[in-house]
C-alpha atoms as a PDB file:
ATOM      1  CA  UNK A   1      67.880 -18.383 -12.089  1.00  0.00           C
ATOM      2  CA  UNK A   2      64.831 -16.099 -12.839  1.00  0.00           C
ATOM      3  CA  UNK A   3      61.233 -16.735 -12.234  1.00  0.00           C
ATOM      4  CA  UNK A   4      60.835 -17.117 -16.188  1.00  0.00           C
ATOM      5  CA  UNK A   5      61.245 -20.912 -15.707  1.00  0.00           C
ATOM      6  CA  UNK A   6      57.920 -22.395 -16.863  1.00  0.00           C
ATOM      7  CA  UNK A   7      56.425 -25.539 -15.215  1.00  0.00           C
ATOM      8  CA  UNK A   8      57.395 -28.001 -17.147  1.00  0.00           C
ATOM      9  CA  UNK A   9      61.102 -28.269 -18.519  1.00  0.00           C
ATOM     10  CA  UNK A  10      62.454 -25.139 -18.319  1.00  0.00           C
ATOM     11  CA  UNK A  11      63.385 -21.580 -20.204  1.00  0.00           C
ATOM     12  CA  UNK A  12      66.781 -19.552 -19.079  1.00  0.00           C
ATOM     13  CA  UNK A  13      67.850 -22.143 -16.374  1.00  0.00           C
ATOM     14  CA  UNK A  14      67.350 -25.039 -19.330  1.00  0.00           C
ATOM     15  CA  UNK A  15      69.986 -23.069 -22.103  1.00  0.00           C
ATOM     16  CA  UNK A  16      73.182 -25.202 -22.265  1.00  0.00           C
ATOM     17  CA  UNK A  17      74.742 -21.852 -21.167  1.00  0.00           C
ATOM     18  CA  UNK A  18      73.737 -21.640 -18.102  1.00  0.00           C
ATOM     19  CA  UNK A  19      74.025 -23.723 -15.072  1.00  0.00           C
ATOM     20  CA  UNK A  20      71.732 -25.700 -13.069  1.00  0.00           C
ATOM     21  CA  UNK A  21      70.246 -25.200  -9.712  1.00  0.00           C
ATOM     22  CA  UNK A  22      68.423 -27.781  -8.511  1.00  0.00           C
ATOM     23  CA  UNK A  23      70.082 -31.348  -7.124  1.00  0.00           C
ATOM     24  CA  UNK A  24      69.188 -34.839  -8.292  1.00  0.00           C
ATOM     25  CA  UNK A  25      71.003 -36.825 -11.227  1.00  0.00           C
ATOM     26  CA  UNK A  26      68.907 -38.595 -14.041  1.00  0.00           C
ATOM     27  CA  UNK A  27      70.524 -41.054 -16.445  1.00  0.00           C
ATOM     28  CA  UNK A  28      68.425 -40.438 -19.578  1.00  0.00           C
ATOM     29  CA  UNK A  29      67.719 -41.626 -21.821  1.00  0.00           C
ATOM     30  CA  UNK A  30      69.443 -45.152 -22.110  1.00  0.00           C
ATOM     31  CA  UNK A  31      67.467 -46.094 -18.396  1.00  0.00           C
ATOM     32  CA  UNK A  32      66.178 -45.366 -15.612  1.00  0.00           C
ATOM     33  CA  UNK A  33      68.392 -46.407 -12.275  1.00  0.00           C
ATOM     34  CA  UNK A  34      64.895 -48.807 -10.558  1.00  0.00           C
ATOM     35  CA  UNK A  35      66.455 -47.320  -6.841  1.00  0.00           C
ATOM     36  CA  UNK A  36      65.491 -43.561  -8.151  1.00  0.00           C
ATOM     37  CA  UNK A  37      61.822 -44.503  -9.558  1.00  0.00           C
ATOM     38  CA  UNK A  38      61.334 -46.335  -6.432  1.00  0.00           C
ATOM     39  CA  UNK A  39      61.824 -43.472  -4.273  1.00  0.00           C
ATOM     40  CA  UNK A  40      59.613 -41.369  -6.407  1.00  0.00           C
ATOM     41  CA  UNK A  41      56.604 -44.406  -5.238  1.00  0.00           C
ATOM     42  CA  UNK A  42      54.040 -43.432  -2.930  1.00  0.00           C
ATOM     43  CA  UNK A  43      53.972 -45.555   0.491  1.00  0.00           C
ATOM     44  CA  UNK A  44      51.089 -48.812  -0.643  1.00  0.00           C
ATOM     45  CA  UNK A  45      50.706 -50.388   2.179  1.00  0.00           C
ATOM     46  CA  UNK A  46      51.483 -48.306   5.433  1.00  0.00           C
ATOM     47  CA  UNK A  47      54.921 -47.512   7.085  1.00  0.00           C
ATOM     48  CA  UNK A  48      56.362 -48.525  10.709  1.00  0.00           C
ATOM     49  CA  UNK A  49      56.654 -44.834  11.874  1.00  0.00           C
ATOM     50  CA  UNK A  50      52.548 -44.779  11.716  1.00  0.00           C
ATOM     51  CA  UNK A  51      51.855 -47.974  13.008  1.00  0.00           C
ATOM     52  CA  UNK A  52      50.790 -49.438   9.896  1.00  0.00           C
ATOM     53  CA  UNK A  53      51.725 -52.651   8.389  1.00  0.00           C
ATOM     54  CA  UNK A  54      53.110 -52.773   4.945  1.00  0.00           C
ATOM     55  CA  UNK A  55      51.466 -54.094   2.088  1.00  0.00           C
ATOM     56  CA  UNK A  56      52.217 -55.298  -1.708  1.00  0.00           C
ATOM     57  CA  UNK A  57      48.986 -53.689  -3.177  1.00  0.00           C
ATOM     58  CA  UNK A  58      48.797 -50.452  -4.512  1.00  0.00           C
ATOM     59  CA  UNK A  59      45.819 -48.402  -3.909  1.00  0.00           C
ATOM     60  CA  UNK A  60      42.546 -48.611  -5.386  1.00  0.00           C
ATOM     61  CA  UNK A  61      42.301 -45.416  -7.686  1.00  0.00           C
ATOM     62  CA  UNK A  62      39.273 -42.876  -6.726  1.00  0.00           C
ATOM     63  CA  UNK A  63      36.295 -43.022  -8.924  1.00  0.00           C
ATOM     64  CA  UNK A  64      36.927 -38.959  -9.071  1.00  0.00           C
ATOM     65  CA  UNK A  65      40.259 -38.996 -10.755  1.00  0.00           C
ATOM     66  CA  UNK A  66      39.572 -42.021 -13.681  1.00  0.00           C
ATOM     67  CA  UNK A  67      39.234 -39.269 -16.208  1.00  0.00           C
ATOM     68  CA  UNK A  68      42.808 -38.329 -15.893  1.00  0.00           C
ATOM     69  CA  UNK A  69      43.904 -41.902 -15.185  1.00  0.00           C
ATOM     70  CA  UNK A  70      46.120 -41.802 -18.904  1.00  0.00           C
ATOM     71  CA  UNK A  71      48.461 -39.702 -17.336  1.00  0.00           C
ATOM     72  CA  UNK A  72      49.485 -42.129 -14.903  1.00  0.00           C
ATOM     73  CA  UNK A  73      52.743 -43.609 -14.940  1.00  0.00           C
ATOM     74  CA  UNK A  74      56.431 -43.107 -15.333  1.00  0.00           C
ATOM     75  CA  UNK A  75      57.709 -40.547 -18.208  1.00  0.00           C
ATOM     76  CA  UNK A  76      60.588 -40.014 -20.379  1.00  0.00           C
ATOM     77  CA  UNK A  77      60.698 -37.498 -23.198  1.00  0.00           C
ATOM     78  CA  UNK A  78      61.831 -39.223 -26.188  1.00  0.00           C
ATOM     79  CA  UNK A  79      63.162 -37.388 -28.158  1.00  0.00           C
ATOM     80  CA  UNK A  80      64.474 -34.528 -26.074  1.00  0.00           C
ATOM     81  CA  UNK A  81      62.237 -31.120 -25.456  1.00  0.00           C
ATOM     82  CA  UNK A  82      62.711 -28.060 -27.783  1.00  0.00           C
ATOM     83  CA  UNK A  83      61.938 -24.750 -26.002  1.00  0.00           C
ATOM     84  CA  UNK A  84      62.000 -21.750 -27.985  1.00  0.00           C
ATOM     85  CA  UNK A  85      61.362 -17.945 -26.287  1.00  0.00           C
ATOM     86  CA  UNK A  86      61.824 -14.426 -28.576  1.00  0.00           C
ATOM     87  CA  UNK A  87      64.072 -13.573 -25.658  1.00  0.00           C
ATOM     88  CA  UNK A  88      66.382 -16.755 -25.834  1.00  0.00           C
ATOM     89  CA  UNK A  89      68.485 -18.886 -27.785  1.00  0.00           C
ATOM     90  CA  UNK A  90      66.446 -22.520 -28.890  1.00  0.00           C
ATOM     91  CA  UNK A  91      67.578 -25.180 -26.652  1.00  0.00           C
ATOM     92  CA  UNK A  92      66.694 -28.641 -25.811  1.00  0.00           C
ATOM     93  CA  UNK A  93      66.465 -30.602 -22.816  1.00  0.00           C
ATOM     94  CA  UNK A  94      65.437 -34.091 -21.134  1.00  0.00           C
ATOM     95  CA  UNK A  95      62.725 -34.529 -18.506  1.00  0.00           C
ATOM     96  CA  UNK A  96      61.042 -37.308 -16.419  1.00  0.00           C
ATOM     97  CA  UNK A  97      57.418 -36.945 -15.102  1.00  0.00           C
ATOM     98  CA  UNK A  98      56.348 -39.096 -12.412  1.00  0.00           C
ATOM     99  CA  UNK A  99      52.446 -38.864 -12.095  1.00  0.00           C
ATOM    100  CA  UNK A 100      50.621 -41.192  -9.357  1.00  0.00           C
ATOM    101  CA  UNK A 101      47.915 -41.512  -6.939  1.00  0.00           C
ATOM    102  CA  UNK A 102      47.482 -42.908  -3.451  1.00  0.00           C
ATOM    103  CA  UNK A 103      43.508 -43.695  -2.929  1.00  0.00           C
ATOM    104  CA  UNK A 104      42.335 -40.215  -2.732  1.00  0.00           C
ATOM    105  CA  UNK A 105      40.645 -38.056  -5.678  1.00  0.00           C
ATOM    106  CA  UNK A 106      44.066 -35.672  -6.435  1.00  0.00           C
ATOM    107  CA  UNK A 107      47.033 -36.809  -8.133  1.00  0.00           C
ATOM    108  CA  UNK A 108      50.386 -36.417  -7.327  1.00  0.00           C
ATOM    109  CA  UNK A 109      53.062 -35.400 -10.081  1.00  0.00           C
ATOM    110  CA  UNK A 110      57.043 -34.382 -10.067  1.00  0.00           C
ATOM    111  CA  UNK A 111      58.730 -33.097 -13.383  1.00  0.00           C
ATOM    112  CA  UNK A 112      62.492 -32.936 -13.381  1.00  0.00           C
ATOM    113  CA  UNK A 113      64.644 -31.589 -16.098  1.00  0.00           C
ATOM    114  CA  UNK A 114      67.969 -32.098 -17.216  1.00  0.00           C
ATOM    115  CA  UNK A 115      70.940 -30.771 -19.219  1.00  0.00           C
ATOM    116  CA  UNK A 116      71.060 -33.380 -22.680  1.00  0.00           C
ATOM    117  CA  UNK A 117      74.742 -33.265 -22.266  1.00  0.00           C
ATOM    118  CA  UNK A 118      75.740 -33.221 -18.706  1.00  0.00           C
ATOM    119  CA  UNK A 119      72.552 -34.568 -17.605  1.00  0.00           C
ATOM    120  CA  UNK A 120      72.822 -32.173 -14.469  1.00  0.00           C
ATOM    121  CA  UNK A 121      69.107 -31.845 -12.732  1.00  0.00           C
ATOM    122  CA  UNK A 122      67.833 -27.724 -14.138  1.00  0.00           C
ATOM    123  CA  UNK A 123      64.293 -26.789 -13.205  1.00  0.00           C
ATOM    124  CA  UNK A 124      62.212 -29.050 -10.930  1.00  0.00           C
ATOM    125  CA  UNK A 125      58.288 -29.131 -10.229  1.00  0.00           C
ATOM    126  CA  UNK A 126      55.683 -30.657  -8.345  1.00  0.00           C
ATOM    127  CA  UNK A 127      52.202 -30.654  -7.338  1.00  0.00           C
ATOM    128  CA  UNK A 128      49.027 -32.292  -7.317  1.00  0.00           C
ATOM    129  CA  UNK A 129      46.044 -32.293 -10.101  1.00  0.00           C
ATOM    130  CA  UNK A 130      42.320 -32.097  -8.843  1.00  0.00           C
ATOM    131  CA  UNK A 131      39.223 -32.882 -10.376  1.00  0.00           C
ATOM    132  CA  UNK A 132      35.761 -30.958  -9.084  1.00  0.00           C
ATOM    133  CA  UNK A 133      33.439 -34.503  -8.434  1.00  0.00           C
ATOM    134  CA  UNK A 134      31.256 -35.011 -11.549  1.00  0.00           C
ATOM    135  CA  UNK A 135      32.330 -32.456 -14.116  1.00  0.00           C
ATOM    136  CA  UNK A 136      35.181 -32.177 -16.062  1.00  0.00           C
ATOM    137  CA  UNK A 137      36.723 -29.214 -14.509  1.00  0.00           C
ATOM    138  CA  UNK A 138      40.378 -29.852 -13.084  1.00  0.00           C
ATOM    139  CA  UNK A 139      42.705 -27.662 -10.885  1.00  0.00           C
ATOM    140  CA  UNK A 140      46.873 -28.198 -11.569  1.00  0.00           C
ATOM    141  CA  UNK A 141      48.359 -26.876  -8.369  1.00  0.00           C
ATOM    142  CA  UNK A 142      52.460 -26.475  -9.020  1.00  0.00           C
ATOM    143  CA  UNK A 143      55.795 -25.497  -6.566  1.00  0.00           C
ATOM    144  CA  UNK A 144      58.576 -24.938  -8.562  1.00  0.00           C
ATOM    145  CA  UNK A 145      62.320 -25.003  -7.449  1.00  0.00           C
ATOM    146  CA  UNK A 146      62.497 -21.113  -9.136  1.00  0.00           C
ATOM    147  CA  UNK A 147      60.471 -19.834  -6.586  1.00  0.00           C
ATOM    148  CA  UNK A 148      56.992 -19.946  -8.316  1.00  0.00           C
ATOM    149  CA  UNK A 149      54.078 -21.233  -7.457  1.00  0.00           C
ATOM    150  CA  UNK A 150      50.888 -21.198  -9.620  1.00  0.00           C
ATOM    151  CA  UNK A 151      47.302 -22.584  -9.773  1.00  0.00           C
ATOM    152  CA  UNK A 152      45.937 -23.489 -13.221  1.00  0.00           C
ATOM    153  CA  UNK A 153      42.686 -24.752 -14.057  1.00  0.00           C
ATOM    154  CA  UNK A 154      40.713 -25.963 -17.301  1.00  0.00           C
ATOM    155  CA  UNK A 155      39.266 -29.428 -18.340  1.00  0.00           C
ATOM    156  CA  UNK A 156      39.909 -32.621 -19.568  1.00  0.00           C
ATOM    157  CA  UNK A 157      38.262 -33.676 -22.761  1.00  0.00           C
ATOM    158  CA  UNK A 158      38.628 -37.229 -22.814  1.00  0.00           C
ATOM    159  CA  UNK A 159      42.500 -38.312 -23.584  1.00  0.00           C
ATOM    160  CA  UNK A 160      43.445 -33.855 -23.567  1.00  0.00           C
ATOM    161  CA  UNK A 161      44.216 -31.825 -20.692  1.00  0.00           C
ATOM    162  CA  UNK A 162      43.838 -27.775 -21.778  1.00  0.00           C
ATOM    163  CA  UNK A 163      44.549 -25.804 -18.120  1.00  0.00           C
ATOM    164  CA  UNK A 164      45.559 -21.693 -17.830  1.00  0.00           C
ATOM    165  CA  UNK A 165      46.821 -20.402 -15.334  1.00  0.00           C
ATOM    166  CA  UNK A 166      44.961 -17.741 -12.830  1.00  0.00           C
ATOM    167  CA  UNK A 167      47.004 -17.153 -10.004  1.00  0.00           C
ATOM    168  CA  UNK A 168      51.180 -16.799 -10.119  1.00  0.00           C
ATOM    169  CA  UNK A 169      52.731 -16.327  -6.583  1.00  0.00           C
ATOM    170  CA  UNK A 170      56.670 -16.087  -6.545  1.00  0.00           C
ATOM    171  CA  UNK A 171      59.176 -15.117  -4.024  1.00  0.00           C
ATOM    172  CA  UNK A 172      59.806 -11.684  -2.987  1.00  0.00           C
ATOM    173  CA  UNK A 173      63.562 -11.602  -4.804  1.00  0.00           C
ATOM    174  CA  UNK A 174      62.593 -13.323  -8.037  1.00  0.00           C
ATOM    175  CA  UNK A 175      64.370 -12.075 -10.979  1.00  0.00           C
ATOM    176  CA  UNK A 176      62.945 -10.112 -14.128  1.00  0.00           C
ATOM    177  CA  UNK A 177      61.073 -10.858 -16.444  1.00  0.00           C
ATOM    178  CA  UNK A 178      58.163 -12.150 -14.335  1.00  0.00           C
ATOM    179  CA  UNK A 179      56.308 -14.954 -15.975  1.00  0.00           C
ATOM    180  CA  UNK A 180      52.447 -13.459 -15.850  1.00  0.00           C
ATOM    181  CA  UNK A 181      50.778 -16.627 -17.468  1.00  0.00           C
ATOM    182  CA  UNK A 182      51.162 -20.052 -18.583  1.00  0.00           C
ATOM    183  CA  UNK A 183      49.056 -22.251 -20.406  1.00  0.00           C
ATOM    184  CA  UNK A 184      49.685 -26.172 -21.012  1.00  0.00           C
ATOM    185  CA  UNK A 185      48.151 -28.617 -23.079  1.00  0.00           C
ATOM    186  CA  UNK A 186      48.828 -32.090 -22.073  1.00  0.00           C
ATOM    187  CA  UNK A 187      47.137 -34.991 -24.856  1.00  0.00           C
ATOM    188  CA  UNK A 188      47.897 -38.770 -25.275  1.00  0.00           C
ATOM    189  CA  UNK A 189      48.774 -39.358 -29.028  1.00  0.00           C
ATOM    190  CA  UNK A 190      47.645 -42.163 -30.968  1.00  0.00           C
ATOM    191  CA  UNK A 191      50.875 -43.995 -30.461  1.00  0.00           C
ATOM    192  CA  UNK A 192      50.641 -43.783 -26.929  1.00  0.00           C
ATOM    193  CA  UNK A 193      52.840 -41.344 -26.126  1.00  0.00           C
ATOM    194  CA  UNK A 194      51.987 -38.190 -23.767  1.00  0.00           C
ATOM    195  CA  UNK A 195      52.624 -34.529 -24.976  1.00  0.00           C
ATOM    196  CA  UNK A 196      53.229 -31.330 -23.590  1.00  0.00           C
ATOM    197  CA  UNK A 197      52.818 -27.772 -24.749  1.00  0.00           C
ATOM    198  CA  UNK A 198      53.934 -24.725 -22.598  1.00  0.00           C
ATOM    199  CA  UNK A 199      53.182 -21.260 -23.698  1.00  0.00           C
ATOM    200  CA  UNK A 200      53.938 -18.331 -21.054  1.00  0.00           C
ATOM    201  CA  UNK A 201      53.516 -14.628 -21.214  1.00  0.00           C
ATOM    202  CA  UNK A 202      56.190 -12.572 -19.116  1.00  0.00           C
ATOM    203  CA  UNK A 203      56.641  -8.910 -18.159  1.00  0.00           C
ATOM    204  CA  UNK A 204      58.797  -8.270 -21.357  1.00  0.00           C
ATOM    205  CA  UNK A 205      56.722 -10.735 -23.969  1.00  0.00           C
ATOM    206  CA  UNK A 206      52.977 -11.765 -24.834  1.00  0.00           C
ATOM    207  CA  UNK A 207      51.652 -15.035 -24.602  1.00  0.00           C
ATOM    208  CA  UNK A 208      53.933 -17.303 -26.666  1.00  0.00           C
ATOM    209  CA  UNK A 209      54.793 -21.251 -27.347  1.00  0.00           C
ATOM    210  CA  UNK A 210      57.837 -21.796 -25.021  1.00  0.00           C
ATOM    211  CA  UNK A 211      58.009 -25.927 -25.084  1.00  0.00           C
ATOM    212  CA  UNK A 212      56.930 -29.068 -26.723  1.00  0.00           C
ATOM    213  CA  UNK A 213      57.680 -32.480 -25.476  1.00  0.00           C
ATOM    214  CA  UNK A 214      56.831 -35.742 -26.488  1.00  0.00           C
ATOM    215  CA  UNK A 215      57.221 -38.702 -23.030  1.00  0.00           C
ATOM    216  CA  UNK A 216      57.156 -42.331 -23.734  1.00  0.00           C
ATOM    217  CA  UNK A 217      56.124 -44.219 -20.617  1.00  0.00           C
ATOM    218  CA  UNK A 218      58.423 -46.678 -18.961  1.00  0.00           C
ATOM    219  CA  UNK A 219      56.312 -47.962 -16.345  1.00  0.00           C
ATOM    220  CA  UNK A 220      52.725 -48.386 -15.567  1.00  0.00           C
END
């Protein structure tokens, strides 16, 4: 798999013609299995190992974060995403986003793509999201399962997320084309419904639309 893999979804590793990396298993888009979400869910209430007792109530969300709070939630695309690259074939592909918090001002979020056929797990992500106190400035810090990891910032303009990335770290036997930059818009449509748009510019290409994807939440 090369380090052309974007954040979210995927590029070469998401082509039907190639096969996927990562581990996991994802029945979209008829439902999603409640044992798998529920291992995605932060701890609420303590765990045994720390001496803490459990508890039903989720944490209180940090004043800092509210801004981003429409993000929250579980996410399915619906319909599948279209990625598009001068370098490679159009494909399309499924993904789940799991974005959360646990009390303190960062949130946590996994992305997790899948084959539309096979529904085998293809390029995986995760991270946290970070909002400077009192402005509108936010930091998107990623790990990806290609061997990237990148820091984006930008801002959030009420219900739109615009971040670019500055800083792209990957392992020392990535394969070529090196991704150089990414951008991502993230907005919440008027029916509700959170979008994505990836552009990247590699070693080989300029900056260049890569993915579009439309989630529908399934729970809160």
């Amino acid at each position: 798999m090369t380090d052309t893999v974007p954040p979210s979804g995927c590029a070469t590793s998401c082509s039907p013609t190639r096969q996927p990396e990562a581990a996991g298993r994802f029945p979209h888009p008829a439902a999603v299995n409640s044992s798998h979400v529920d291992a995605c869910r932060p701890l609420t209430g303590g765990h045994p190992a720390m001496g803490l007792a459990p508890g039903p109530e989720p944490p209180t969300m940090n004043p800092v974060v509210e801004p981003l709070s429409w993000m929250l939630g579980t996410w399915l695309s619906d319909p599948p995403g279209a990625g598009t690259f001068p370098t490679l074939q159009p494909f399309r592909y499924l993904e789940e986003v799991y974005i959360s918090h646990v009390g303190q001002p960062v949130l946590n979020f996994s992305f997790n793509a899948f084959h539309p056929d096979t529904h085998k797990p293809m390029h995986r992500e995760c991270g946290f999201i970070r909002l400077k106190p009192d402005t509108n400035k936010v930091a998107f810090v990623s790990a990806q399962n290609t061997g990237i990891v990148e820091v984006e910032e930008g801002e959030v303009n009420g219900q739109e997320l615009c971040i670019t990335s500055h800083s792209v770290a990957r392992i020392s036997f990535a394969k070529e084309p090196h991704v150089e930059q990414i951008t991502r818009k993230f907005r919440l449509n008027s029916d509700g419904k959170l979008e994505q748009t990836v552009s990247m510019a590699t070693t080989t290409q300029p900056m260049t639309q890569h993915l579009h994807v439309t989630y529908k939440k399934v729970t809160p």
